[in-house]
Each structure stands twice: as C-alpha cells, then as structure tokens.
C-alpha atoms as a PDB file:
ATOM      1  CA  UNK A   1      49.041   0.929 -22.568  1.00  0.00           C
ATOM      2  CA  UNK A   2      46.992  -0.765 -19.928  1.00  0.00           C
ATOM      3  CA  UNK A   3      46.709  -4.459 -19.294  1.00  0.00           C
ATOM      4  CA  UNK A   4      43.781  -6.000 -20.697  1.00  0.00           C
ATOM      5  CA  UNK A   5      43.024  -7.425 -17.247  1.00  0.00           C
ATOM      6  CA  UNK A   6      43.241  -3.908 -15.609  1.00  0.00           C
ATOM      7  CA  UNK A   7      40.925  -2.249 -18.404  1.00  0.00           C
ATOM      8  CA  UNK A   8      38.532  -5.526 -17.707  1.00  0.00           C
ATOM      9  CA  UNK A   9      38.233  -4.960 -14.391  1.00  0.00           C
ATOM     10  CA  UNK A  10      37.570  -1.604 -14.350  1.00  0.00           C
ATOM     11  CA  UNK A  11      34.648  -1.297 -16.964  1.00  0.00           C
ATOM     12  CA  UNK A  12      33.750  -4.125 -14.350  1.00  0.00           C
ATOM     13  CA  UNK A  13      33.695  -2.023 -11.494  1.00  0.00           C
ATOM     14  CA  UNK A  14      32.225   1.421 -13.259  1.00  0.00           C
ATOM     15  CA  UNK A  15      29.113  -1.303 -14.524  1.00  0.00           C
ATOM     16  CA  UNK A  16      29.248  -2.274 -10.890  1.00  0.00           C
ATOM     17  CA  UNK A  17      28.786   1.324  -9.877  1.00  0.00           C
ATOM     18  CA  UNK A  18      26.285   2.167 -12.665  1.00  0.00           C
ATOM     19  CA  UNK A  19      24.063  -0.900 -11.681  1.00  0.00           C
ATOM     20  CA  UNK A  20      24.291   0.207  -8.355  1.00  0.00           C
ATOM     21  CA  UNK A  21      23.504   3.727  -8.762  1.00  0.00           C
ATOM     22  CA  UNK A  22      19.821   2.698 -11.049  1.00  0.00           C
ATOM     23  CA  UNK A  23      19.162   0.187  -8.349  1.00  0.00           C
ATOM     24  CA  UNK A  24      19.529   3.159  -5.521  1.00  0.00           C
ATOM     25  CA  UNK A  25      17.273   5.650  -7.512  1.00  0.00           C
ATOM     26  CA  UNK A  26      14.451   2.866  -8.233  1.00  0.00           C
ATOM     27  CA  UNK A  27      14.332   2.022  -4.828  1.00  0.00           C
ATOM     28  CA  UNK A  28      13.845   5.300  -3.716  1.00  0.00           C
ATOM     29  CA  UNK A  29      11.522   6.556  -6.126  1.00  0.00           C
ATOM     30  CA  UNK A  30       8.500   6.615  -3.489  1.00  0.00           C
ATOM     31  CA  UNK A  31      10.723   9.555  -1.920  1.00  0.00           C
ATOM     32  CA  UNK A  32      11.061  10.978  -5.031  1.00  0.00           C
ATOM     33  CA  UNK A  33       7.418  10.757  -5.548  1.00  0.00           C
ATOM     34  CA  UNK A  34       6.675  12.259  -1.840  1.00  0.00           C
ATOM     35  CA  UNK A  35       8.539  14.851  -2.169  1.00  0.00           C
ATOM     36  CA  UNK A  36       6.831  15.881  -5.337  1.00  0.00           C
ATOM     37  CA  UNK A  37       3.867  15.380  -4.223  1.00  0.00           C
ATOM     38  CA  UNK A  38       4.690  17.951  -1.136  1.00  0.00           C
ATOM     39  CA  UNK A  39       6.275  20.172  -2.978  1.00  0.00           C
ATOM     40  CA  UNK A  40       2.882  20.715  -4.977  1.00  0.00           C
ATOM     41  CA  UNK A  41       0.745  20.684  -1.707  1.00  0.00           C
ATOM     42  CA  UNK A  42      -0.881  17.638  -2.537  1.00  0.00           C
ATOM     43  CA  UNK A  43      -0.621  16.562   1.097  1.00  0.00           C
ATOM     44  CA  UNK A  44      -2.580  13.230   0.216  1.00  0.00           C
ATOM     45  CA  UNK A  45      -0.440  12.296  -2.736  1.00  0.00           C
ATOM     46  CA  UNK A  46       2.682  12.670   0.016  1.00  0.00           C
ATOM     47  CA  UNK A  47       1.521  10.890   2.435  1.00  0.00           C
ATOM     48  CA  UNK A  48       0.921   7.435   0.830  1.00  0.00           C
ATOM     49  CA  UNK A  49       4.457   7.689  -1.248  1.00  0.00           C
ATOM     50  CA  UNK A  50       6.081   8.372   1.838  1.00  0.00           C
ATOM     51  CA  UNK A  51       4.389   5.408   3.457  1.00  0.00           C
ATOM     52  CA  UNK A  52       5.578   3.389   0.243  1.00  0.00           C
ATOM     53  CA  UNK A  53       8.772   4.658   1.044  1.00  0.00           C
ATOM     54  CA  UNK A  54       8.769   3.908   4.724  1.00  0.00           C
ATOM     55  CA  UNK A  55       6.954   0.368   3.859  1.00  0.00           C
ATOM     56  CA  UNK A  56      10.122  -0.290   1.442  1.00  0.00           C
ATOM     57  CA  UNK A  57      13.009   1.007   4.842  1.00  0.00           C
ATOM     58  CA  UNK A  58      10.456  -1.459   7.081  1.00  0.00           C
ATOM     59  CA  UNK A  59      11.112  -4.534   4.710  1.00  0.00           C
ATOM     60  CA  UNK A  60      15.129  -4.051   4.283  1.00  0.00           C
ATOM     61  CA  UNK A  61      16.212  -2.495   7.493  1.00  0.00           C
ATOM     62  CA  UNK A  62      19.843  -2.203   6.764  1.00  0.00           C
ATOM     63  CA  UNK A  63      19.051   0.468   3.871  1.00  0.00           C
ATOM     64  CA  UNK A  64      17.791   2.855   7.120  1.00  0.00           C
ATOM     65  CA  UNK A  65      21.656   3.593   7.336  1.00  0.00           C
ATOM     66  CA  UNK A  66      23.184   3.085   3.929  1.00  0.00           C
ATOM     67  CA  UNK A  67      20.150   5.645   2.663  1.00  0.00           C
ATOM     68  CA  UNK A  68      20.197   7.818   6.294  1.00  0.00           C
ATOM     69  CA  UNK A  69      19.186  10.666   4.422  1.00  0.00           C
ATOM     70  CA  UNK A  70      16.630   9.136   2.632  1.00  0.00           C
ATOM     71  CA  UNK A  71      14.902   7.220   5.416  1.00  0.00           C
ATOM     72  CA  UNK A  72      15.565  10.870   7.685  1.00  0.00           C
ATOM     73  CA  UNK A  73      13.736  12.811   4.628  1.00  0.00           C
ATOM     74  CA  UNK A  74      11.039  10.472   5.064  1.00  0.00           C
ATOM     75  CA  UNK A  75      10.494   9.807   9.194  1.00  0.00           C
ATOM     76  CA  UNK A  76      10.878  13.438   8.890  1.00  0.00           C
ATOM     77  CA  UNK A  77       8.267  14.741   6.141  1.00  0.00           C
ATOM     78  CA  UNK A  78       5.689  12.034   7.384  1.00  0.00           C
ATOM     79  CA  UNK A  79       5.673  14.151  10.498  1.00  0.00           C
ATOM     80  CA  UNK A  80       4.905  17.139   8.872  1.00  0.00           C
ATOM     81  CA  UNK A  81       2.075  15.452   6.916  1.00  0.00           C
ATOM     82  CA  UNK A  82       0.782  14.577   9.779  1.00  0.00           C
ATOM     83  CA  UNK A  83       1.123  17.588  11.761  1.00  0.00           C
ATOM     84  CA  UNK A  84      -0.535  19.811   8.930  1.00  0.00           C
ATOM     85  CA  UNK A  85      -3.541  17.169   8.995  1.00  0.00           C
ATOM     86  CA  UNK A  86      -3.785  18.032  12.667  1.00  0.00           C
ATOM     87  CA  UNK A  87      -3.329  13.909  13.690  1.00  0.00           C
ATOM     88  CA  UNK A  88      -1.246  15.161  17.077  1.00  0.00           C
ATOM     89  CA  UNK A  89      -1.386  11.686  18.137  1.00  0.00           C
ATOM     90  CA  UNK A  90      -0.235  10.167  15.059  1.00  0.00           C
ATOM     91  CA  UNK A  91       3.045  12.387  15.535  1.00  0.00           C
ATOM     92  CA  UNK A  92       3.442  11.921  19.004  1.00  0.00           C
ATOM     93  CA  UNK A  93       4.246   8.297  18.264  1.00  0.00           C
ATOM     94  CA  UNK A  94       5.901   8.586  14.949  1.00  0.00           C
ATOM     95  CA  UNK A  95       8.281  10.486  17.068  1.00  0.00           C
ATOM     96  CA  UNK A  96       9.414   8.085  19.164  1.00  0.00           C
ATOM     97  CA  UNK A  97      10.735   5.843  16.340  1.00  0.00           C
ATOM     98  CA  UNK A  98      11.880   8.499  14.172  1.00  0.00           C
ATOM     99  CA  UNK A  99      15.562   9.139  13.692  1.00  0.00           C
ATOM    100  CA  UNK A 100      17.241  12.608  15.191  1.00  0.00           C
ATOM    101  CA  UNK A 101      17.882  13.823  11.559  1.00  0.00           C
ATOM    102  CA  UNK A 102      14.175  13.874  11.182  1.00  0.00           C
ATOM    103  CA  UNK A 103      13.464  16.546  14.153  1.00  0.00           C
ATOM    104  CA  UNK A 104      11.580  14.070  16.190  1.00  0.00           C
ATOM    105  CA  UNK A 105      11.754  16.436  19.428  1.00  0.00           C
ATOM    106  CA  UNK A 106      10.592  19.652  17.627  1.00  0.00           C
ATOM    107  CA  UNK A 107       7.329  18.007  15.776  1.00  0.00           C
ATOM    108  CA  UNK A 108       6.549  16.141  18.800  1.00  0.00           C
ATOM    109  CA  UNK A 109       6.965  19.155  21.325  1.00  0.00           C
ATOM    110  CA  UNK A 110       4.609  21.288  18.352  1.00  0.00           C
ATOM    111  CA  UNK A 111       2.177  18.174  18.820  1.00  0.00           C
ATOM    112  CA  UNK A 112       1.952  18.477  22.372  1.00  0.00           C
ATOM    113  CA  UNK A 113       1.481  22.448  22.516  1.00  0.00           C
ATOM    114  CA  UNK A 114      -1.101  22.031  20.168  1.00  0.00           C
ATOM    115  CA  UNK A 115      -3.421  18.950  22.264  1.00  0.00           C
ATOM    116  CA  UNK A 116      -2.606  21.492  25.322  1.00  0.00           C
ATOM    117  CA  UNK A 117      -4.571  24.150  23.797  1.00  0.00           C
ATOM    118  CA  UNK A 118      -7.224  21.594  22.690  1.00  0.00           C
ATOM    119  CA  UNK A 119      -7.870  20.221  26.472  1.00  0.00           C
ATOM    120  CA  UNK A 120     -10.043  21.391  28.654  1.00  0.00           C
ATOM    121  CA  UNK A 121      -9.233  19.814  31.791  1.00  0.00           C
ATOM    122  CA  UNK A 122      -5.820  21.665  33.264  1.00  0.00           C
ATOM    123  CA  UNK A 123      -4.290  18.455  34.296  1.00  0.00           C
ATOM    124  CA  UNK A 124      -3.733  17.527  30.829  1.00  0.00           C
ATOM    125  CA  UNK A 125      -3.573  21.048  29.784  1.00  0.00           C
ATOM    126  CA  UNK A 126      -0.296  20.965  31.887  1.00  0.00           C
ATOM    127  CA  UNK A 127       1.042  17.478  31.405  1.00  0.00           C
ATOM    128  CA  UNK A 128       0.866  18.013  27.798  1.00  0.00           C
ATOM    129  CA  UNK A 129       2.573  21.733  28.015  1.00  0.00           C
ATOM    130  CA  UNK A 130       5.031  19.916  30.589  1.00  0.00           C
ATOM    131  CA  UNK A 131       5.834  17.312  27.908  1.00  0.00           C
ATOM    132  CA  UNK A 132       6.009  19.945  24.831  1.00  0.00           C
ATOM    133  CA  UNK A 133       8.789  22.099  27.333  1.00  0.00           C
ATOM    134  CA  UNK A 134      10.744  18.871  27.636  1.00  0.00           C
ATOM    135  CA  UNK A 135      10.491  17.997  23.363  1.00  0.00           C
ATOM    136  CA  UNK A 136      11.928  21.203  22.375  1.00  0.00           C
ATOM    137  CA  UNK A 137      14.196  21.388  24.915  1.00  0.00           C
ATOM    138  CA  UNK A 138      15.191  18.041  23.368  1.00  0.00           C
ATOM    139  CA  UNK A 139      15.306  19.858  20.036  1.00  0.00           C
ATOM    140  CA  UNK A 140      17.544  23.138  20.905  1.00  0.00           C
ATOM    141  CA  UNK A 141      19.985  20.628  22.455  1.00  0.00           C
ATOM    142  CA  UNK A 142      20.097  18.521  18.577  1.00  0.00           C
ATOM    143  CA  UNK A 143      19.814  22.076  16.842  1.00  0.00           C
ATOM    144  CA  UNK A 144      21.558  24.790  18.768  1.00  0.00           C
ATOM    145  CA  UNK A 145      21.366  26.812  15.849  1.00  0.00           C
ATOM    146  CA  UNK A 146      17.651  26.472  14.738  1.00  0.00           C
ATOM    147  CA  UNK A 147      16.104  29.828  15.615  1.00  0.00           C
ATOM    148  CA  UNK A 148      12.373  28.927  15.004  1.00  0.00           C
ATOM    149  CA  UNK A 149      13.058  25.682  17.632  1.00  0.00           C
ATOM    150  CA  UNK A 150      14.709  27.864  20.139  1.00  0.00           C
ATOM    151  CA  UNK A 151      11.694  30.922  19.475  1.00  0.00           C
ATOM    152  CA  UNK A 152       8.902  27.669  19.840  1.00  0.00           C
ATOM    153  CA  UNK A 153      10.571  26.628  23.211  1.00  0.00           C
ATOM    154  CA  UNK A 154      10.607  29.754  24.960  1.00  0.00           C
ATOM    155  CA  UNK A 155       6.449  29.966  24.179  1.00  0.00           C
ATOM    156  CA  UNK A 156       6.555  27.019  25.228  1.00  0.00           C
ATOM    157  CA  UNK A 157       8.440  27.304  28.278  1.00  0.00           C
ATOM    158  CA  UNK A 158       6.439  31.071  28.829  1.00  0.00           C
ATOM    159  CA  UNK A 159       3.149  29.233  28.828  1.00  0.00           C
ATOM    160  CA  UNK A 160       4.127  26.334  30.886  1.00  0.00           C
ATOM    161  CA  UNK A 161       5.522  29.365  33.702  1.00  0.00           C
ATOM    162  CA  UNK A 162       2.183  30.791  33.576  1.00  0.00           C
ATOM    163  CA  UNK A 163      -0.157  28.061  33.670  1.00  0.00           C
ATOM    164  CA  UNK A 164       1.482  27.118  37.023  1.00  0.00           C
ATOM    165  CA  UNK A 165       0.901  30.476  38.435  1.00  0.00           C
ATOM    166  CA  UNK A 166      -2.632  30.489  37.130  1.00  0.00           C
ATOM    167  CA  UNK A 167      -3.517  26.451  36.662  1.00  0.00           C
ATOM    168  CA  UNK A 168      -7.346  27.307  36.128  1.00  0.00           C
ATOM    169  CA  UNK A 169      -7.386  28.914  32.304  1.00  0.00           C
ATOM    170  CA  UNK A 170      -9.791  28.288  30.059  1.00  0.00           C
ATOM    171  CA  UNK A 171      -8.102  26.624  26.852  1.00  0.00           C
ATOM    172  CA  UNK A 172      -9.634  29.220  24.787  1.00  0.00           C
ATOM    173  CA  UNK A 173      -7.582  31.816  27.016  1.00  0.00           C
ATOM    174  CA  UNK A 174      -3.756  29.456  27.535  1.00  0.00           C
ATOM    175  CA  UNK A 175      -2.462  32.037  24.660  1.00  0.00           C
ATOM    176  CA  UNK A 176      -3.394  34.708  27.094  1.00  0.00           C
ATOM    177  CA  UNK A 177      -0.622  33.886  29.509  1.00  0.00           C
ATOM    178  CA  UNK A 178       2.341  35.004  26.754  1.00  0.00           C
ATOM    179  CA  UNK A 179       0.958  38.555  27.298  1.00  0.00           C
ATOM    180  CA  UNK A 180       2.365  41.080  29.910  1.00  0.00           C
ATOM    181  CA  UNK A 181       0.464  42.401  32.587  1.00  0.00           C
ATOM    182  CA  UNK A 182      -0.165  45.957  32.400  1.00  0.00           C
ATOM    183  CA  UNK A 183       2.584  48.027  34.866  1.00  0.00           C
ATOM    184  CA  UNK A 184       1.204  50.784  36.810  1.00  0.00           C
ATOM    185  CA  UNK A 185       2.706  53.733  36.902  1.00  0.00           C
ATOM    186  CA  UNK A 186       4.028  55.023  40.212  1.00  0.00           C
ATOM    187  CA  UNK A 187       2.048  58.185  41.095  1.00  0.00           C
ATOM    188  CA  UNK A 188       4.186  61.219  40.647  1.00  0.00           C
ATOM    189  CA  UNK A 189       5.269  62.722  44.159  1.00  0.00           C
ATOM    190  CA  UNK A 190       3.687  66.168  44.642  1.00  0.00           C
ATOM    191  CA  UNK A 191       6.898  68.236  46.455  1.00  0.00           C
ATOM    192  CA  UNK A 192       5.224  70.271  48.721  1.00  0.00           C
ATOM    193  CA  UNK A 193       7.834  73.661  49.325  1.00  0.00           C
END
C-alpha cells in the first residue's frame, strides 16, 4: 500500500491539475463563444467575443504563449471577420501584430489585392498589387503546402506582371490582365507545284 504522504500529494497535484484545467476553459470562453458565433455566421456576434478574447491576451501577455493556439485562433479569425466585412485597412494592420500561426501574410496580401482593384489611380493600383505579391509570397514561404495561398499568389503575381506592361487599366478592367491574348494563327502556306 501507498504512503499516506504519497496518496496526499497526489490527490494534491490531480486538484492542482483539475483547478487548473476550469481556470484555462473560463478564461477562454470568449474563444469559445467566437467561434460559435462564426460557426453560425453571425459575423457580429464573432467579432466582439473575439475582441473579449483578444482584450483578455492584451491584459495577461504571458498567456499569448502558454495558450498559442488560442491567442493564434483568435489574431487569426479576427482577420477573417474583418476581411468578410470588407475593413482592408483594419486587416492590413491587424497583420502586422498578428502571430505566423494566424496567416498574417495571406489575409494581408488578400487585403491588398482587394484595395488594388478598388483604386483608381495606378500608382496605388500598383503599390498595393506590389505589396499583395510580397504578402503571399510571405505566406507560401510559412505554408509550402497551402494550395489556395500558392493559387492566390500566382494571380497575384500574374496581375502585378501585367499591370507593368500595361500601367494605365481601368480598375474595373485589372481582372482583365489574367486573360490570354488571343494567338493568331499562322496563315497556311499555299505550295505552289
């Protein structure tokens, strides 16, 4: 039989544990609650659990890496929030504090390709298609293996080519530039003999 000491200690340490393990899913209920709230589409709902959630990481820094995958689930869904409300701005800069498990690079570089289509002047038009090349480059390199990055950055990197070549597109027209310019056929040689 075990000591009583060795029995104490370890109901102890499995209370410990317990404690520990409530505390953890309290604390993170805002992500819970996001990704509910997500999950049903309620985009609204989402986004002020995950700022909860973010509000909570802000306050106790240290949890960012003890709860990595929580605080990544949230950077990272708070993007996508903000993407689908079409605030290209707002994830622009989330981005830049956002942790690499969150896809910074990729939501960022879809940011950027969508202001480029929005602007009207090509400066911009090309700085921000410059700057959305360079994101999901950014992204491949993280995620080698993410098809729909790798597909996004080679539109990306298409339009960027032909923008240069033809700099003075209307913004209605940008998607325009993906498309292949009809080959002519070589006239058939008439053999004379």
């Amino acid at each position: 039989m075990l000591p009583r000491a060795f029995r104490g200690a370890t109901a102890l340490v499995a209370f410990a544990a317990g404690a520990a393990a409530l505390g953890t899913a309290a604390w993170t209920r805002p992500v819970a609650d996001g990704d509910a709230a997500l999950a049903a589409g309620d985009l609204a709902a989402a986004r002020a659990a995950y700022a909860r959630a973010e509000a909570r990481f802000d306050r106790v820094p240290a949890l960012r890496q003890v709860l990595a995958d929580d605080y990544a689930r949230v950077a990272g869904a708070q993007l996508r929030i903000a993407y689908q409300l079409q605030h290209f701005d707002d994830v622009i800069d989330a981005a830049q504090r956002a942790p690499e498990a969150a896809a910074p690079h990729f939501w960022a570089g879809l940011a950027l390709l969508a202001k480029a289509r929005e602007d009207v002047q090509p400066e911009a038009q090309m700085t921000d298609l410059a700057r959305a090349e360079e994101e999901l480059r950014r992204a491949v390199e993280h995620d080698p293996g993410d098809l729909d990055t790798k597909y996004d950055f080679e539109l990306v990197s298409r339009l960027a080519a032909g923008l240069r070549k033809q700099p003075r597109i209307p913004p209605n027209q940008l998607m325009q530039l993906l498309r292949e310019p009809p080959r002519v056929a070589a006239k058939p040689v008439k053999r004379i003999g």
